[in-house]
Protein backbone atom coordinates (compact mmCIF):
# COMPACT_ATOMS: atom_id res chain seq x y z
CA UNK A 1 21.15 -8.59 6.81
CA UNK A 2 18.43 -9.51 8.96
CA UNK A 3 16.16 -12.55 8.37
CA UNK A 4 13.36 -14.33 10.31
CA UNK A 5 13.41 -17.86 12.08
CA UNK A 6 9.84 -19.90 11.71
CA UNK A 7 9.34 -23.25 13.40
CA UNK A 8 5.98 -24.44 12.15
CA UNK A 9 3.19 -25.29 11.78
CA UNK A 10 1.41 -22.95 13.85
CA UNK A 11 -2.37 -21.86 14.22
CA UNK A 12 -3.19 -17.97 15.20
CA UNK A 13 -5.65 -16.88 18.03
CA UNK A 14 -6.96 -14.06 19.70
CA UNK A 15 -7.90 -10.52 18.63
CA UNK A 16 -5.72 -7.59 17.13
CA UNK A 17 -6.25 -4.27 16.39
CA UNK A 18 -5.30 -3.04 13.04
CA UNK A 19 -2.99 -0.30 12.36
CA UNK A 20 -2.89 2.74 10.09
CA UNK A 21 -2.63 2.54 6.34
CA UNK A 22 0.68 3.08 5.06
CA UNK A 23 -0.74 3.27 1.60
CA UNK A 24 -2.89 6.28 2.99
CA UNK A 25 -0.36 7.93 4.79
CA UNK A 26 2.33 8.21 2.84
CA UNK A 27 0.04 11.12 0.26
CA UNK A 28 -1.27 12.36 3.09
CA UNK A 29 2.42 13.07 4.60
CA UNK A 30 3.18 14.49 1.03
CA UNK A 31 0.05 16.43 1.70
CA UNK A 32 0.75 17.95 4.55
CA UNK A 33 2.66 20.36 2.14
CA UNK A 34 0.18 22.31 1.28
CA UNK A 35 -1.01 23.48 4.27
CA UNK A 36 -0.30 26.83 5.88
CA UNK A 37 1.00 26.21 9.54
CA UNK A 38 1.11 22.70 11.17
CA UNK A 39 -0.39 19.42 10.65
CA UNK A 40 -0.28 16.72 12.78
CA UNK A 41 -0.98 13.02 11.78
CA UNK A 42 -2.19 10.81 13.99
CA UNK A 43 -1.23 7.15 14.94
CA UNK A 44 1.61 7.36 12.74
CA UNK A 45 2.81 3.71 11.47
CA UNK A 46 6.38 2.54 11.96
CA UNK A 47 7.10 1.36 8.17
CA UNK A 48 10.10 2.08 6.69
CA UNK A 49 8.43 4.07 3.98
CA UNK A 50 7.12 6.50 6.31
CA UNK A 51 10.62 6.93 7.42
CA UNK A 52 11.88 7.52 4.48
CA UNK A 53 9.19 10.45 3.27
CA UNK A 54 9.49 12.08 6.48
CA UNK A 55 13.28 12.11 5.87
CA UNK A 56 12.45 13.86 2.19
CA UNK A 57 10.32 15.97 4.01
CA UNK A 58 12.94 17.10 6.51
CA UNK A 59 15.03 17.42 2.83
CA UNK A 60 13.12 20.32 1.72
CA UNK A 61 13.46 22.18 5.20
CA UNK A 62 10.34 21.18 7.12
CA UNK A 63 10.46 21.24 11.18
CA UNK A 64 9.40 17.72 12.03
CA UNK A 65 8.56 16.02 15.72
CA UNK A 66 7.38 13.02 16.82
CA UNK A 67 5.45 12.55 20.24
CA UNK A 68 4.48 8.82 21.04
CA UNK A 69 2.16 7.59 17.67
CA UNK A 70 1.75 11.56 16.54
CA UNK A 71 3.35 13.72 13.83
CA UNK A 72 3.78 17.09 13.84
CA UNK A 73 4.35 18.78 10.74
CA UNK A 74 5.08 22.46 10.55
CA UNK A 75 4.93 23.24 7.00
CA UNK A 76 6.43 27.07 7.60
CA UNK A 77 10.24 26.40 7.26
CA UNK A 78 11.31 25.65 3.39
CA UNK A 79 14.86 25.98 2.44
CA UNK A 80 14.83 23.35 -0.51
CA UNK A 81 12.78 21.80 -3.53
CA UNK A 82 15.06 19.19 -4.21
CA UNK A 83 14.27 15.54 -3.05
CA UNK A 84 18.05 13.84 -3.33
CA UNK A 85 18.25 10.21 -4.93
CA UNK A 86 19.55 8.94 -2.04
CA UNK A 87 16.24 8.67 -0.42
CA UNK A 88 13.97 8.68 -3.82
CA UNK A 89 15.23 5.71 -4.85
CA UNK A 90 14.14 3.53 -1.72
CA UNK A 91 10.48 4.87 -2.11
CA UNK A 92 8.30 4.76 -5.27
CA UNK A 93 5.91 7.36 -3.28
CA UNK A 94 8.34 10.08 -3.34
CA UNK A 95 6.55 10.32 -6.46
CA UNK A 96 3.84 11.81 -4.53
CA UNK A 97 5.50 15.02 -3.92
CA UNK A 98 5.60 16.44 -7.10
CA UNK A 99 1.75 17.52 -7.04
CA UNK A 100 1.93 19.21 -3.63
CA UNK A 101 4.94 20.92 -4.53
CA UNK A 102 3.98 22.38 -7.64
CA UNK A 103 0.94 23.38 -6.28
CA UNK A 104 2.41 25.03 -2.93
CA UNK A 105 6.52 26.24 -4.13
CA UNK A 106 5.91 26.27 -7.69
CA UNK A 107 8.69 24.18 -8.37
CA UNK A 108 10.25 20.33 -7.85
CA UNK A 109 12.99 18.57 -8.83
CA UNK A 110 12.95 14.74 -8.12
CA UNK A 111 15.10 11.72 -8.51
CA UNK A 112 13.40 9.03 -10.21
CA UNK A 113 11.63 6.97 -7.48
CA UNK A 114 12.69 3.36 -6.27
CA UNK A 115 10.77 0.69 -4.42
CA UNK A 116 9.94 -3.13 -5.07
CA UNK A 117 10.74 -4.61 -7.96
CA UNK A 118 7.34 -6.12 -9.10
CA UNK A 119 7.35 -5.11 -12.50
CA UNK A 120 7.30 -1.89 -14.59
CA UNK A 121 5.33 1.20 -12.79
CA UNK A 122 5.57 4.63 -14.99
CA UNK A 123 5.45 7.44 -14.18
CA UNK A 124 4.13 8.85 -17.50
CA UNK A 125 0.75 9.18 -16.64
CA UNK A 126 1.44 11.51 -13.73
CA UNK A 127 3.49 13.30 -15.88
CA UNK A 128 1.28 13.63 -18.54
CA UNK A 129 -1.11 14.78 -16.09
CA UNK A 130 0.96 17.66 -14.69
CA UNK A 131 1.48 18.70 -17.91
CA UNK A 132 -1.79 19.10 -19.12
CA UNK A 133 -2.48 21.54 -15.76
CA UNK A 134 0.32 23.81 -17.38
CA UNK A 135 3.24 22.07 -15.62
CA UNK A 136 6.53 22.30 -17.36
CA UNK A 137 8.88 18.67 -16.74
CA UNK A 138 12.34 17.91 -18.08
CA UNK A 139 13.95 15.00 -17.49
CA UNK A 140 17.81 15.68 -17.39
CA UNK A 141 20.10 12.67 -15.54
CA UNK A 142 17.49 10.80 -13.58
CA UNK A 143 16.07 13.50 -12.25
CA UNK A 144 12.73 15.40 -13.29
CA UNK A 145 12.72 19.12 -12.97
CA UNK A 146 9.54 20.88 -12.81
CA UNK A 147 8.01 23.97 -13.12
CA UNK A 148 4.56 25.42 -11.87
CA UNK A 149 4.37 29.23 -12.64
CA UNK A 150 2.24 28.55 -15.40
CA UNK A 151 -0.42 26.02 -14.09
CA UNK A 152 -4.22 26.60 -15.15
CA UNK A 153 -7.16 24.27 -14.28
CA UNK A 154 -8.59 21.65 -16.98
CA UNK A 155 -10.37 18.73 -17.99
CA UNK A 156 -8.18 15.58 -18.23
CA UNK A 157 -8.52 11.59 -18.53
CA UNK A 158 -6.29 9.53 -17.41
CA UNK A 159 -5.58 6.52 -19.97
CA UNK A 160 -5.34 4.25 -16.62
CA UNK A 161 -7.05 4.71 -13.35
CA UNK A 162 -3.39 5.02 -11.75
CA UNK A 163 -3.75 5.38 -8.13
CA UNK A 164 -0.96 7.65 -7.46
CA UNK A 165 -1.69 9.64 -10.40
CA UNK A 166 -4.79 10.38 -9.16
CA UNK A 167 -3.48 11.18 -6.08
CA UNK A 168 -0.74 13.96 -7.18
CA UNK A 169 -3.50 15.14 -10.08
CA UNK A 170 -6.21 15.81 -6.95
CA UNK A 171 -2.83 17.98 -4.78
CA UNK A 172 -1.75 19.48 -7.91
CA UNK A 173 -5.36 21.14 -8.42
CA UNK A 174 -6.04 22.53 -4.98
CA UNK A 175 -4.90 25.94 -5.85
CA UNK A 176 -6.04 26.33 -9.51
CA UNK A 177 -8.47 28.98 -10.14
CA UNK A 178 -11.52 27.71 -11.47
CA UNK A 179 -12.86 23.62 -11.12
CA UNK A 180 -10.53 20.55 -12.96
CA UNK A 181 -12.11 17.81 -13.35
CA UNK A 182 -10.03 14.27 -13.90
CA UNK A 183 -12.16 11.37 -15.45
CA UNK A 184 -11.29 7.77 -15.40
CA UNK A 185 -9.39 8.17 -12.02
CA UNK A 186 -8.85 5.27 -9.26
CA UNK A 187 -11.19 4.86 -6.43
CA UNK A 188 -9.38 3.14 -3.81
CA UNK A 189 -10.39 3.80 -0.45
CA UNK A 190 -6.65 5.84 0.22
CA UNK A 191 -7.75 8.07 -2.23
CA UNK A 192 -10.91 8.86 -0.36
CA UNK A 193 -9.23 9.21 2.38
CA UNK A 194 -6.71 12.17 0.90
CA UNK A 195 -10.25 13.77 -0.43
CA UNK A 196 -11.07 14.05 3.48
CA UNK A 197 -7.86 15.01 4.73
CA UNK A 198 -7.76 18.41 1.58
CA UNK A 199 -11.12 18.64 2.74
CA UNK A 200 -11.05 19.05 6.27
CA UNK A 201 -8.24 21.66 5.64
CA UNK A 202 -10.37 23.87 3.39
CA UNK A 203 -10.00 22.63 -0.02
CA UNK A 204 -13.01 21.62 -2.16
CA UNK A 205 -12.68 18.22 -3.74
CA UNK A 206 -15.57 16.46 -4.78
CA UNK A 207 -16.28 12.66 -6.70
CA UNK A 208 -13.02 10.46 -4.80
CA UNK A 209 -14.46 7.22 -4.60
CA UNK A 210 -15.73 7.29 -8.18
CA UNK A 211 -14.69 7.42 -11.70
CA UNK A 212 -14.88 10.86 -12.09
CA UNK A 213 -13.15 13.44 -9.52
CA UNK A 214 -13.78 17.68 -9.44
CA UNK A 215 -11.25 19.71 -7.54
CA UNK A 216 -11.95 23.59 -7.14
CA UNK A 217 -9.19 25.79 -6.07
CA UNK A 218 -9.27 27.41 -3.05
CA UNK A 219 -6.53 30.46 -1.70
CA UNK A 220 -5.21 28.35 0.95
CA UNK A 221 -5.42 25.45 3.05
CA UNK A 222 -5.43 25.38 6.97
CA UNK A 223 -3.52 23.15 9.35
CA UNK A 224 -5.38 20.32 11.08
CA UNK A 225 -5.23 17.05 12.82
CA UNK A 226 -5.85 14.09 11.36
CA UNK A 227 -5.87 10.06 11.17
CA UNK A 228 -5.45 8.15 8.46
CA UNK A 229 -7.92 5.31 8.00
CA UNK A 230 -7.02 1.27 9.54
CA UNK A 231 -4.68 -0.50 6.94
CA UNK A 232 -6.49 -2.63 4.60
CA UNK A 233 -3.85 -4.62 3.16
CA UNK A 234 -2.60 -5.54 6.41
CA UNK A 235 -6.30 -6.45 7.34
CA UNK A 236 -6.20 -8.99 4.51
CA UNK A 237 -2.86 -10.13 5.53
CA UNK A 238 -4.11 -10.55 9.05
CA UNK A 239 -7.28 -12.81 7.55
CA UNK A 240 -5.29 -14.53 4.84
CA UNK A 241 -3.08 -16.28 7.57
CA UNK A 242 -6.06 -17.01 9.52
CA UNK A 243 -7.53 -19.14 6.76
CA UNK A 244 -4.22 -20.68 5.73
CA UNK A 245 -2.93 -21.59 9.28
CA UNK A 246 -5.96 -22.54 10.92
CA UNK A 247 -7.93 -21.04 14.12
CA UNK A 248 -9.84 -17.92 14.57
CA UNK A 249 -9.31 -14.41 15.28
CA UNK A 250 -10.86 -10.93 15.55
CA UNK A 251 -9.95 -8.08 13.95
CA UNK A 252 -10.65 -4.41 15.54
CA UNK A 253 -10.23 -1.17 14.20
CA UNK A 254 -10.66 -1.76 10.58
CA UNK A 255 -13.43 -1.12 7.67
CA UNK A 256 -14.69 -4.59 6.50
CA UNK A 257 -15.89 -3.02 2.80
CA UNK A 258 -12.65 -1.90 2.12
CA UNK A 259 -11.66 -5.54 2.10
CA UNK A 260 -14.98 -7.21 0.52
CA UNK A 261 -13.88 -8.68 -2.69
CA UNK A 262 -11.31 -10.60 -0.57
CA UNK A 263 -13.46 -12.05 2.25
CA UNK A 264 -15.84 -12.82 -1.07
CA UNK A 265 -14.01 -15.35 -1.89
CA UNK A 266 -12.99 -16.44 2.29
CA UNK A 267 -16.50 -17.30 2.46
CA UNK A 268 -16.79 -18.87 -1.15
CA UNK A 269 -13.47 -21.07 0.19
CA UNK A 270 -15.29 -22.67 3.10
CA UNK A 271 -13.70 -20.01 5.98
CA UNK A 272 -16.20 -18.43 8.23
CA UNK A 273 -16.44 -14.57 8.38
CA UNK A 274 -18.67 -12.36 10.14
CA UNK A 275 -18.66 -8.58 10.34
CA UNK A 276 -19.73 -5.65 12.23
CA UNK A 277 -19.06 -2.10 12.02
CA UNK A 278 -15.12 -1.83 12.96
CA UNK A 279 -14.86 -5.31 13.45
CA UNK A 280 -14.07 -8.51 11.35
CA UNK A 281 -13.89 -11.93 12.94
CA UNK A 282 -12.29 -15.15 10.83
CA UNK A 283 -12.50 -18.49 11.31
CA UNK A 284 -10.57 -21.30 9.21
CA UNK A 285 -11.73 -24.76 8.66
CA UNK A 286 -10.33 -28.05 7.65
CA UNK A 287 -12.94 -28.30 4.95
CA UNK A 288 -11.65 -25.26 2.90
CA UNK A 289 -11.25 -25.46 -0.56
CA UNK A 290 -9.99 -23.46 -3.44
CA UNK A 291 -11.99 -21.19 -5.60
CA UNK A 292 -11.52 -21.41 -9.35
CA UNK A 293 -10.14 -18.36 -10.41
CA UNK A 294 -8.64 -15.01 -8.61
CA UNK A 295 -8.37 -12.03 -10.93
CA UNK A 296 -6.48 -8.86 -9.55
CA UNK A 297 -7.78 -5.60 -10.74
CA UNK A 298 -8.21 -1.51 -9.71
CA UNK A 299 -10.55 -1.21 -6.73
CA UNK A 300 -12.84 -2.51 -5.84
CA UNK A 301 -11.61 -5.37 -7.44
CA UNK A 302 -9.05 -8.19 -5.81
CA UNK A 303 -6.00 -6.03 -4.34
CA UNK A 304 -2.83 -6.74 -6.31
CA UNK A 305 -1.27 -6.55 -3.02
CA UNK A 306 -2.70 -9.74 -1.29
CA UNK A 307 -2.51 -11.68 -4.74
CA UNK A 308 0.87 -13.35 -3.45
CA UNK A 309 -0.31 -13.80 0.02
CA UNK A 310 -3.44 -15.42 -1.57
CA UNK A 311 -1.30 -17.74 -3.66
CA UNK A 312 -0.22 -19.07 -0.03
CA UNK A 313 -3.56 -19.88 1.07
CA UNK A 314 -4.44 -21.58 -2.51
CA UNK A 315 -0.94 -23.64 -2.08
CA UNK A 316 -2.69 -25.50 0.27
CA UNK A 317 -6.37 -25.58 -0.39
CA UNK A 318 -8.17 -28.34 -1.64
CA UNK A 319 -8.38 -28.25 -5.96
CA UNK A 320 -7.47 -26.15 -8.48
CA UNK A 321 -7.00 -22.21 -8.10
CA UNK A 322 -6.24 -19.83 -11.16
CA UNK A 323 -4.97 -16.60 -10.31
CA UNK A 324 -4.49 -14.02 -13.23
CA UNK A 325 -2.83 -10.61 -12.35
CA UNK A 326 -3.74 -7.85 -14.55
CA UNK A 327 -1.91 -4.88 -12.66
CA UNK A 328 2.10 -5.83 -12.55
CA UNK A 329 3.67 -7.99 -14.95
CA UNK A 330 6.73 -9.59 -12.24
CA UNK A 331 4.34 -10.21 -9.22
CA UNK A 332 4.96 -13.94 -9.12
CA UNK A 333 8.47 -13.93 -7.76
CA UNK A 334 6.86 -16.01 -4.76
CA UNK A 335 5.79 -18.41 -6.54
CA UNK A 336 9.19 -20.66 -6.97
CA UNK A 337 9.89 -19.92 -3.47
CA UNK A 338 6.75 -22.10 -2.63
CA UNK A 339 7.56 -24.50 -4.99
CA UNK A 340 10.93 -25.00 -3.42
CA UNK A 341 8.33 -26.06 0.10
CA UNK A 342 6.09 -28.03 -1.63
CA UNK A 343 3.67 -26.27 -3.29
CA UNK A 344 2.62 -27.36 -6.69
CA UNK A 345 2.43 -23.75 -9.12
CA UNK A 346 3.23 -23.32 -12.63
CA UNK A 347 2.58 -19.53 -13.99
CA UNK A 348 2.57 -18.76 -18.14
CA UNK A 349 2.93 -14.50 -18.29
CA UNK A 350 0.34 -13.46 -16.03
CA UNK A 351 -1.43 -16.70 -15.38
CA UNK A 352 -0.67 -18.79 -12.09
CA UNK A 353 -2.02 -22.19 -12.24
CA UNK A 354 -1.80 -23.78 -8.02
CA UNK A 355 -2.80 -27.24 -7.45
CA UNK A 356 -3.01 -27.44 -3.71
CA UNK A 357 -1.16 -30.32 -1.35
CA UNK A 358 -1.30 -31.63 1.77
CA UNK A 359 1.26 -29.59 3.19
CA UNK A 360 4.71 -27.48 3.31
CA UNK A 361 7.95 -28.08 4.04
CA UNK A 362 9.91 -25.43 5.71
CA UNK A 363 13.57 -24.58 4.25
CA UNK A 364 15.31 -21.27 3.39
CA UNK A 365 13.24 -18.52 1.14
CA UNK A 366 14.12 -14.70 -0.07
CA UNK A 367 11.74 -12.18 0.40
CA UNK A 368 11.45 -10.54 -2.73
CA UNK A 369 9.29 -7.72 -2.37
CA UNK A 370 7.17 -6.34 0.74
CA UNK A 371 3.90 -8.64 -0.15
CA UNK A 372 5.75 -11.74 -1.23
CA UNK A 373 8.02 -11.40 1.84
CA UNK A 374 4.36 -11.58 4.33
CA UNK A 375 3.35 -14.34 1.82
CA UNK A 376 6.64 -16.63 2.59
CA UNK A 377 5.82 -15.72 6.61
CA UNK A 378 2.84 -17.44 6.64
CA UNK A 379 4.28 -20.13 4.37
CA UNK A 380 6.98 -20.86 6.90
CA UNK A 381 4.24 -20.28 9.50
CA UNK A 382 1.77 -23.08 7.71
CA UNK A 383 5.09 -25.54 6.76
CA UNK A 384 6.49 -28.34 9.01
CA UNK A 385 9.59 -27.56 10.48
CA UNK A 386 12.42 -25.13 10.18
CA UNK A 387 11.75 -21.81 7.65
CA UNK A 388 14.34 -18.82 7.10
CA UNK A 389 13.51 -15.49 5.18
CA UNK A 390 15.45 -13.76 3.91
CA UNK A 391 16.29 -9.94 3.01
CA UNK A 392 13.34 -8.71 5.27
CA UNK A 393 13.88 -5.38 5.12
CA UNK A 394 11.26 -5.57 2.10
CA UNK A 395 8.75 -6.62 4.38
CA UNK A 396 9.52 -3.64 7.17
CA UNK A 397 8.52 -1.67 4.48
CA UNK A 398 5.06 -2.10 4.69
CA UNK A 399 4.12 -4.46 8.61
CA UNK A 400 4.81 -2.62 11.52
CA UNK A 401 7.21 -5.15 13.07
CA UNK A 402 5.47 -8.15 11.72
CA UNK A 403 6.88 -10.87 14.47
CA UNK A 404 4.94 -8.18 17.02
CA UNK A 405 1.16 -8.42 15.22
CA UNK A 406 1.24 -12.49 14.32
CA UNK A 407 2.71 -12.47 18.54
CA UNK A 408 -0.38 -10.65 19.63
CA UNK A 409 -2.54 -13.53 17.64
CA UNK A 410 -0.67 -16.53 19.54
CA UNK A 411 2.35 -16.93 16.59
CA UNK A 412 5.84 -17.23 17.35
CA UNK A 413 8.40 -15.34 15.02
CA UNK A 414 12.21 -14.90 15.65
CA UNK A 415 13.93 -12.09 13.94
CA UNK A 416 17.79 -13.08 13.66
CA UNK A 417 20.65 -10.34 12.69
């Protein structure tokens, strides 16, 4: 079991560029399905996760390669529609496949899917979705069966703008005679960023990005090239550690709307942020304090990913900070790992209430899940002396060798087997 080795505190300088979105990628790579011959996906991230769906992928039959940062995908060669629970289970977006399968083979049968254990995420809604397009599911010992012979276009709300629901919903469509139309459906940039990627191979998808999304089928969909956008949640990562360490850096290579609502309340904090086309630069100062109140919520709202990396920065912010998270109900799992350095948090159900000190002690910490596992990085980063965390294969799950990017912005990290 690997771990990391901090010696703090440390301040971060320079300039990075950021890489691609996992959260984009991985329904893209589920994507890539339904396309006729080969797609190729550029400036592939090396997360875990992305491992592990191109390993599904590989599952079902599909020829493969990888060529420096490319992947090439020829979607031809089928010999399976089974994805084992050997591999479901360490990835909650194997979830993801079901749409593109249905859509392209008619058929999928899927072990329930794994991933970090932040609190209750059904699946019902995507399967309530499927089943409304004509889709027939049973559930029979953890794995879901499904059927797609039958599948018809329709009108359809979704009872919660569910990301990934919206995701398989839009893949599931791209065949169905006729125009479906989903209402009430998430419009995080990823899913935008699917939209493109069905678009640019021929399908018709119109609305991503708002509340309301229209999907008309098409006879088939054409192999391209593509690249996923810049990772936003490692953008906010990248700025949160900059205003919680101290110093200044620039960020290249990302989309600085994509991550408003964060640097909303950067600025409201006392940090200094400026921002121009592809290009964010941060700059912490000693006078920062804490905002009142964080709320997480569905895009565009605060990320539920960065709330426990923002509940680092608050630790140690001047005054009071009250962060409420409305998406998952086991997302403060960081927060007595702090305590144990210092920090000064108390949390009643989904309520955190962070008084900041003066500073952080270092000592030993367990990554619990992929965001609170960057979170206690820059805690050890931002304590004095010695920090060890733990079970960091969470964290590899979503930072492209995370002691490499804080390296290339003046940060020493020490991964220890």
């Amino acid at each position: 079991m690997q771990s990391f080795f901090i010696h703090g505190p440390q301040e971060v300088y320079g300039s990075i560029e950021v890489g691609t979105s996992k959260n984009a990628t991985l329904p893209i790579l589920a994507g890539s399905i339904l396309a006729k011959d080969r797609v190729v996906i550029e400036n592939i991230p090396a997360f875990s996760d992305i491992d592990m769906m191109v390993r599904i992928l590989k599952g079902f039959g599909l020829k493969i390669f990888k060529r420096k940062n490319n992947l090439y995908i020829h979607t031809y060669h089928k010999n399976s529609t089974i994805a084992e629970e050997k591999y479901t289970k360490q990835i909650r977006s194997s979830i993801f496949l079901l749409g593109p399968m249905l859509a392209k083979w008619k058929e999928a049968t899927i072990a329930y899917p794994g991933g970090c254990n932040i609190g209750a995420r059904p699946i019902d809604i995507h399967l309530e979705g499927l089943r409304a397009l004509g889709a027939t599911i049973d559930e029979k010992d953890g794995y879901l069966i499904c059927k797609g012979d039958h599948m018809h276009h329709g009108e359809l709300t979704l009872k919660f703008p569910s990301v990934g629901a919206t995701e398989n919903l839009m893949m599931a469509s791209v065949f169905l005679e006729g125009t479906t139309i989903l209402h009430n459906v998430a419009k995080e940039p990823e899913i935008v960023d699917l939209a493109n990627f069905i678009n640019q191979m021929g399908g018709k998808v119109i609305g991503a990005g708002t509340d309301t999304i229209y999907i008309t089928g098409v006879k088939e969909l054409k192999g391209i090239t593509y690249r996923p956008i810049p990772d936003r949640i490692v953008t906010g990562t990248l700025l949160l550690a900059c205003a919680t360490l101290g110093g200044k850096i620039t960020l290249h290579h990302c989309i600085p709307e994509h991550n408003e609502s964060l640097i909303a309340k950067l600025i409201e904090s006392g940090c200094h942020v400026k921002t121009e086309n592809d290009i964010i630069e941060i700059e912490s100062t000693k006078k920062r304090k804490n905002v009142a109140s964080v709320v997480t919520g569905v895009y565009p709202a605060f990320p539920t990913d960065l709330q426990s990396i923002y509940m680092v920065f608050a630790s140690t912010g001047k005054g009071k900070c009250q962060i409420t998270e409305t998406i998952f109900e086991n997302r403060f799992g960081i927060a007595k790992y702090l305590n144990a350095m210092g920090a000064k948090i108390s949390t009643n159900g989904n309520t955190a209430f962070v008084q900041g000190v003066k500073k952080l002690k270092g000592t030993q910490v367990v990554a619990t899940d992929l965001r609170a596992g960057a979170g206690l990085v820059i805690a050890g980063l931002k304590a004095e002396g010695d920090t060890t965390v733990q079970h960091i294969h969470h964290i590899d799950r979503g930072y492209e060798k995370i002691e490499d990017i804080f390296r290339m912005i003046s940060v020493g990290i020490t991964r220890q087997s």
